[in-house]
Protein backbone atom coordinates (compact mmCIF):
# COMPACT_ATOMS: atom_id res chain seq x y z
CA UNK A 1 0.00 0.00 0.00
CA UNK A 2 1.71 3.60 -1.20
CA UNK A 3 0.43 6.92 -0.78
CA UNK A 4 -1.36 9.24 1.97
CA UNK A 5 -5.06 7.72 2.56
CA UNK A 6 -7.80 10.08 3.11
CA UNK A 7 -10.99 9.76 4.67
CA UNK A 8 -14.06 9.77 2.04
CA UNK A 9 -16.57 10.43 3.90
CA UNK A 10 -18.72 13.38 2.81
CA UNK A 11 -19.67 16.39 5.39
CA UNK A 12 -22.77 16.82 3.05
CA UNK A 13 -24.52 13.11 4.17
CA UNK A 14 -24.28 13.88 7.58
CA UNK A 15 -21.84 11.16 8.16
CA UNK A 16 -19.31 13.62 9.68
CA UNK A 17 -20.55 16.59 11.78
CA UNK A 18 -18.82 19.98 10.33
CA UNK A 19 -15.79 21.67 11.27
CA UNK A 20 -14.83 21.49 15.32
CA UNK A 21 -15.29 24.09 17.11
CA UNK A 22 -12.76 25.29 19.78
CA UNK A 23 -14.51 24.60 22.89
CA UNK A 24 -11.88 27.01 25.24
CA UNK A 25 -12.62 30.64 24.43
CA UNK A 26 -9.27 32.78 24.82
CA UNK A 27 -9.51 34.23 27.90
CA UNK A 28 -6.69 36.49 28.25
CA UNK A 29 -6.89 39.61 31.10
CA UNK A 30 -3.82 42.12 31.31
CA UNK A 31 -0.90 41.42 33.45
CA UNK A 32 0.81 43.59 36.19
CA UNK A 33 3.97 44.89 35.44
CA UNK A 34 5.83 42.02 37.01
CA UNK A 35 4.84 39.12 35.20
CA UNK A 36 5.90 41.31 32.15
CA UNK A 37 9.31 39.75 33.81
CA UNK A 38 8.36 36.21 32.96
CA UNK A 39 7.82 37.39 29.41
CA UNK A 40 3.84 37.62 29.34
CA UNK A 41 1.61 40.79 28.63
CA UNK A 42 -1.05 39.19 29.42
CA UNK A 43 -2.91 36.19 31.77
CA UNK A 44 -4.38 33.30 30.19
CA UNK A 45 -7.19 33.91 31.66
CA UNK A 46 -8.64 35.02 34.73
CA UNK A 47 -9.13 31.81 36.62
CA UNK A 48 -4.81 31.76 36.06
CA UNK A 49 -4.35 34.99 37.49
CA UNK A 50 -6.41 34.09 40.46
CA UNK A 51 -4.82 30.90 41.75
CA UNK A 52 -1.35 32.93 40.95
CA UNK A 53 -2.65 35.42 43.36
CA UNK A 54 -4.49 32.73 45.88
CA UNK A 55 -0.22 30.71 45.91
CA UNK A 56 1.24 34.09 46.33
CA UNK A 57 -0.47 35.18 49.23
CA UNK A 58 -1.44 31.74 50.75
CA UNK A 59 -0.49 32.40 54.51
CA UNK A 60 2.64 30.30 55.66
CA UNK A 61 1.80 26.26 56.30
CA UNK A 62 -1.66 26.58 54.53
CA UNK A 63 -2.28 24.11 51.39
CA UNK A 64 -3.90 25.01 47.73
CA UNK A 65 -4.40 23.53 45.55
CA UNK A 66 -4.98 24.84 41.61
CA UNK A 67 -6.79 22.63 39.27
CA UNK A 68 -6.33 24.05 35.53
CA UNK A 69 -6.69 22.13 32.82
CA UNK A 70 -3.76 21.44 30.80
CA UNK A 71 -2.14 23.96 29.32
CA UNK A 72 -3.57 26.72 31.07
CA UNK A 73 -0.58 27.69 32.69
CA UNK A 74 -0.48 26.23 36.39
CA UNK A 75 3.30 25.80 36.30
CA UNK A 76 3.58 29.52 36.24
CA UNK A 77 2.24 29.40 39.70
CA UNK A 78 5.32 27.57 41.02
CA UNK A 79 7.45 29.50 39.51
CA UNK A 80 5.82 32.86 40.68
CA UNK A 81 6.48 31.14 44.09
CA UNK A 82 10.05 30.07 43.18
CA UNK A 83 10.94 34.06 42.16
CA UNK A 84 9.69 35.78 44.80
CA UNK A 85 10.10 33.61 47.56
CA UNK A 86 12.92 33.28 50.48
CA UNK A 87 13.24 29.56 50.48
CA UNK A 88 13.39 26.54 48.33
CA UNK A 89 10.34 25.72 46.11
CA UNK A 90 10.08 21.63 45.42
CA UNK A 91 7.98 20.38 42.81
CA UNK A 92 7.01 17.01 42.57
CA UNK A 93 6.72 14.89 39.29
CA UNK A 94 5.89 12.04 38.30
CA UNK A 95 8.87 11.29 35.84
CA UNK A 96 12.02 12.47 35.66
CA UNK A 97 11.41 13.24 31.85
CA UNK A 98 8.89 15.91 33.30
CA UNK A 99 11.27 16.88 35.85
CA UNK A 100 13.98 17.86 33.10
CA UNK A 101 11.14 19.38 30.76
CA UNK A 102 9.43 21.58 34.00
CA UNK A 103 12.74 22.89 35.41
CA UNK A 104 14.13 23.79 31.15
CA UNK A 105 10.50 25.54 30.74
CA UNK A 106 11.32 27.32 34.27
CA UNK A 107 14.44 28.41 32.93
CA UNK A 108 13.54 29.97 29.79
CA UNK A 109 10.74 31.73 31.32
CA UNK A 110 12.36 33.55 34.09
CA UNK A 111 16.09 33.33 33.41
CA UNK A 112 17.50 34.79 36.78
CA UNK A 113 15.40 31.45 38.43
CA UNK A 114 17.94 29.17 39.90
CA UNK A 115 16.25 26.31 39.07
CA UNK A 116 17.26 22.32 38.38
CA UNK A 117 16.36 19.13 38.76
CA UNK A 118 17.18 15.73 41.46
CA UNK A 119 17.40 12.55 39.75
CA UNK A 120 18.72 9.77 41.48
CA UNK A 121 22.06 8.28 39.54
CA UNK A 122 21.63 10.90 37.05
CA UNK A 123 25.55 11.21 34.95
CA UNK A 124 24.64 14.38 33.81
CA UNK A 125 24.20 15.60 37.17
CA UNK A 126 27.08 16.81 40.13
CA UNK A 127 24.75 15.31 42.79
CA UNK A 128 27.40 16.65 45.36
CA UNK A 129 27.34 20.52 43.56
CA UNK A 130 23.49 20.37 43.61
CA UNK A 131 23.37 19.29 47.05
CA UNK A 132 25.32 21.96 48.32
CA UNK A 133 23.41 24.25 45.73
CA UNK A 134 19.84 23.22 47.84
CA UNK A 135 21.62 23.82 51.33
CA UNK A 136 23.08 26.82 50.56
CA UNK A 137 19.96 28.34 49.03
CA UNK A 138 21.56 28.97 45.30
CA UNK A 139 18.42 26.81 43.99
CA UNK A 140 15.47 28.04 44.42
CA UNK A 141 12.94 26.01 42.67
CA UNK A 142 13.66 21.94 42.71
CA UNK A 143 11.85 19.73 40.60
CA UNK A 144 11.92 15.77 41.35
CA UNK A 145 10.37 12.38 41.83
CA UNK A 146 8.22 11.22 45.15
CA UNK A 147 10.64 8.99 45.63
CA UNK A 148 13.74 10.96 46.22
CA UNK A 149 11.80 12.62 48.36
CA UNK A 150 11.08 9.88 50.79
CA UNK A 151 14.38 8.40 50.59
CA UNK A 152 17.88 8.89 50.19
CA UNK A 153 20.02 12.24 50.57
CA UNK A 154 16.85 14.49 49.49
CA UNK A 155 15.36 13.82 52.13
CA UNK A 156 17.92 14.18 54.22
CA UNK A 157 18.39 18.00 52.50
CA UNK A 158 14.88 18.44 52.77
CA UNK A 159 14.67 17.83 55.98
CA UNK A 160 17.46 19.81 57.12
CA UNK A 161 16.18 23.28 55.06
CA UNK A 162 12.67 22.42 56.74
CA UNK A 163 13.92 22.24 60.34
CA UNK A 164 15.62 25.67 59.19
CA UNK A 165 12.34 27.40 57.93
CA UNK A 166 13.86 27.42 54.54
CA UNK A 167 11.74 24.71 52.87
CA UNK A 168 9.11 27.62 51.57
CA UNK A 169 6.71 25.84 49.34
CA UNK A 170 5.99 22.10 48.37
């Protein structure tokens, strides 16, 4: 079999409704003058700029949680915390592929973020340079797996920068 098949079914019998439409409206609101720093003129929409706002001023050992859907820019929230926070922000991922994709997006987007990732037996990381990165505060936002964070040295770090005050945001 050779070529590019198409489908031959005909709009005009009904057998195929028409053209989709795009069920999420653009929802865009205007941005303060310091997300203009992460490269945006604008919110995605205003349920974004909310939960942004709700993580930035969530008082100190409180939890929220933000449920987007995907691709309506939750990570930004994170890394909102990451920039103008005093500690160390940790994200948790499922995969370390995600981990490496999250903390490259974090790093175009605001370019001053120290940010990287913790992957167990990773070659391409200097676990001993990152640790003492974490400890000494030159990372600010950490992206990893849940299980570095329940075992091994991680923990350990995370531990130590929590009975500190410095663990910020999880």
């Amino acid at each position: 079999m050779t070529g590019v098949q198409t489908c031959a079914l005909p709009i005009s019998d009904g057998v195929l409704d028409g053209q989709p439409l795009r069920r999420r409206p653009h929802e865009g609101t205007a941005a303060e003058a310091f997300l203009h720093t992460f490269g945006y003129q604008q919110w995605k929409s205003s349920a974004l700029k909310e939960a942004a706002w709700n993580c930035l001023t969530a008082p100190a050992g409180t939890t929220t949680i933000v449920a987007l859907p995907t691709g309506s820019g939750k990570s930004l929230c994170f890394q909102l915390l990451a920039q103008f926070g005093k500690g160390l922000t940790v994200v948790i991922v499922p995969t370390v592929a995600l981990a490496i994709d999250q903390c490259r997006a974090a790093q175009t987007v605001a370019p001053g973020l120290s940010a990287a990732y913790y992957a167990a037996n990773d070659p391409g990381v200097d676990a001993g340079q990152l640790n003492e990165s974490i400890l000494s505060g030159g990372t600010k936002l950490l992206f990893t797996s849940p299980e570095a964070c329940v075992s091994g040295n991680l923990r350990n770090i995370m531990e130590r920068l929590a009975d500190a005050g410095r663990l910020e945001h999880l």
